[in-house]
N, C-alpha and C. Protein backbone atom coordinates (compact mmCIF):
# COMPACT_ATOMS: atom_id res chain seq x y z
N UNK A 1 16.76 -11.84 -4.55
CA UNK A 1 15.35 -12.07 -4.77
C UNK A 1 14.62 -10.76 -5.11
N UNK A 2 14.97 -9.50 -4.47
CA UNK A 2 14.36 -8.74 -4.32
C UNK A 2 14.51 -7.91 -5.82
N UNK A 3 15.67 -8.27 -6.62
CA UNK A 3 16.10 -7.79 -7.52
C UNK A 3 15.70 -8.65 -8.80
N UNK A 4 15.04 -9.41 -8.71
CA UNK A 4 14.21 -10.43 -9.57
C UNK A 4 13.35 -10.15 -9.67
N UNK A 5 12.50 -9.97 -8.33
CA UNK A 5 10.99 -9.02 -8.47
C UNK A 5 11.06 -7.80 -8.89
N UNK A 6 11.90 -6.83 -8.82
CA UNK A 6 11.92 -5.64 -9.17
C UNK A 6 11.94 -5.65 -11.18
N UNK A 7 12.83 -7.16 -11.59
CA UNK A 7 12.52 -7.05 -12.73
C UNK A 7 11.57 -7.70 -13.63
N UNK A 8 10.90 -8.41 -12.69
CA UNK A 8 9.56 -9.08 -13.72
C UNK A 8 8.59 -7.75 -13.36
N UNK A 9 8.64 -6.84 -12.54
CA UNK A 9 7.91 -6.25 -12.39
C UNK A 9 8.06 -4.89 -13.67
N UNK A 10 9.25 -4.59 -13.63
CA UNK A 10 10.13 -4.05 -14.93
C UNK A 10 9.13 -4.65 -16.43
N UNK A 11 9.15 -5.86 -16.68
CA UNK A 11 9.01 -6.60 -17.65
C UNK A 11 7.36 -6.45 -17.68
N UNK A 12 6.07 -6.34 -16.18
CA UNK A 12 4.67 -6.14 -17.13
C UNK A 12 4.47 -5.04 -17.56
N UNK A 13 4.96 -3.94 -16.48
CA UNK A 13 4.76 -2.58 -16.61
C UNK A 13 5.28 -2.18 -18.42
N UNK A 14 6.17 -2.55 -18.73
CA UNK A 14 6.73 -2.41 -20.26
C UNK A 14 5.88 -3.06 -21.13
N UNK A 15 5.39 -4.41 -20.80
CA UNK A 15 4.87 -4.90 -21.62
C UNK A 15 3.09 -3.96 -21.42
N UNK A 16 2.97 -3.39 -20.56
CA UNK A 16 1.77 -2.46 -20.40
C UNK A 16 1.71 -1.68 -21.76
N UNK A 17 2.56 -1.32 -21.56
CA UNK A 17 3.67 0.06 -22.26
C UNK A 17 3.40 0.04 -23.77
N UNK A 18 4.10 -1.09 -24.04
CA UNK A 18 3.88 -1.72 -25.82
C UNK A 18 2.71 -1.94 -25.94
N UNK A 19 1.66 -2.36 -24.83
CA UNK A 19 0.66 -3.00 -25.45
C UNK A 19 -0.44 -1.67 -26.04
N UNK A 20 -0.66 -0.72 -24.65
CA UNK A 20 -1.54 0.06 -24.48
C UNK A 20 -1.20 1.50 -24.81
N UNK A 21 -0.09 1.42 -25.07
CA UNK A 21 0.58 3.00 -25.09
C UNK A 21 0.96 4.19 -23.53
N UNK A 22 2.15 5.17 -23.52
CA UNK A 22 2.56 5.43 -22.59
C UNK A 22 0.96 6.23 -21.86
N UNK A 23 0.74 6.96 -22.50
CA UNK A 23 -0.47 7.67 -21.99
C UNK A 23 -1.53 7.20 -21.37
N UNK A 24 -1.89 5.94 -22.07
CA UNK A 24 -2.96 5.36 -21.10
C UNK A 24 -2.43 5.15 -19.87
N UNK A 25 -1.17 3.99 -20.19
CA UNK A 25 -1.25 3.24 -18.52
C UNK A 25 -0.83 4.26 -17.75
N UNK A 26 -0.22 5.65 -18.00
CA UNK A 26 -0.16 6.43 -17.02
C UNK A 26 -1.74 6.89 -16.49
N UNK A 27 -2.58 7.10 -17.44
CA UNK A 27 -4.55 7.61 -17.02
C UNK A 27 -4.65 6.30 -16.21
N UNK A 28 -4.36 5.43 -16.54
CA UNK A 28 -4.28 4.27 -15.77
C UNK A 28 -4.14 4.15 -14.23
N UNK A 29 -2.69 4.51 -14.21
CA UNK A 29 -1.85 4.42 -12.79
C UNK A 29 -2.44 5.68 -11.98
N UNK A 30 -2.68 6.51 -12.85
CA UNK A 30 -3.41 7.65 -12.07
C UNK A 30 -4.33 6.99 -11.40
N UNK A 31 -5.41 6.71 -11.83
CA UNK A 31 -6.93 6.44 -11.53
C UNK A 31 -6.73 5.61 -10.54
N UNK A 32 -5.76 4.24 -10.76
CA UNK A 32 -5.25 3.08 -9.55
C UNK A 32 -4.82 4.34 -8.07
N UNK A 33 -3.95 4.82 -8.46
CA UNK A 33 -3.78 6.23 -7.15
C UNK A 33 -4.88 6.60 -6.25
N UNK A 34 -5.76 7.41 -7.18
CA UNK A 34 -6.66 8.16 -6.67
C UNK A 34 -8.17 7.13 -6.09
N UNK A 35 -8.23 5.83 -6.97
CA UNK A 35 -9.06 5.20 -6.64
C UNK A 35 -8.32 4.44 -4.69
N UNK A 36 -7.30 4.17 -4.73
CA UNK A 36 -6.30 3.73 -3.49
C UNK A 36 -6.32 4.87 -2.47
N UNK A 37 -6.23 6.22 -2.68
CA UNK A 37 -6.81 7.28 -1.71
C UNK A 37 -7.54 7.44 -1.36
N UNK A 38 -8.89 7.21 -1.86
CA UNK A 38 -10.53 7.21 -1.54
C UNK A 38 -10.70 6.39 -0.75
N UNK A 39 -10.69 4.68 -1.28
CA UNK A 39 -10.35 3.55 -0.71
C UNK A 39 -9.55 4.01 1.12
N UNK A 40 -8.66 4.04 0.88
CA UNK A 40 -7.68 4.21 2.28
C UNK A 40 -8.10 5.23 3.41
N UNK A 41 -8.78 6.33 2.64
CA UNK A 41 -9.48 7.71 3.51
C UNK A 41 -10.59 6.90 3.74
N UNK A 42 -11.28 5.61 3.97
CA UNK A 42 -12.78 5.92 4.31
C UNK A 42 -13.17 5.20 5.52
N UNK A 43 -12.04 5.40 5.67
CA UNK A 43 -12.16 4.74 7.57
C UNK A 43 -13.08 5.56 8.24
């Protein structure tokens, strides 16, 4: 199971990839990061 999820998960991230180009969804995944640190620190 766990290896099924690992590949549809494989399959949006790529399809990210093609759609948007490598550079964005990485400015992307960044921002998801740093926005998830702020978020998590504001206890």
């Amino acid at each position: 199971m766990e290896k099924l999820i690992d590949q549809n998960v494989h399959k949006v991230f790529k399809s990210w990839i093609d759609k948007m180009g490598k550079e964005k969804v990485t400015e992307l995944l960044d921002l998801l990061e740093e926005f998830g640190q702020k978020i998590m620190n504001q206890k």
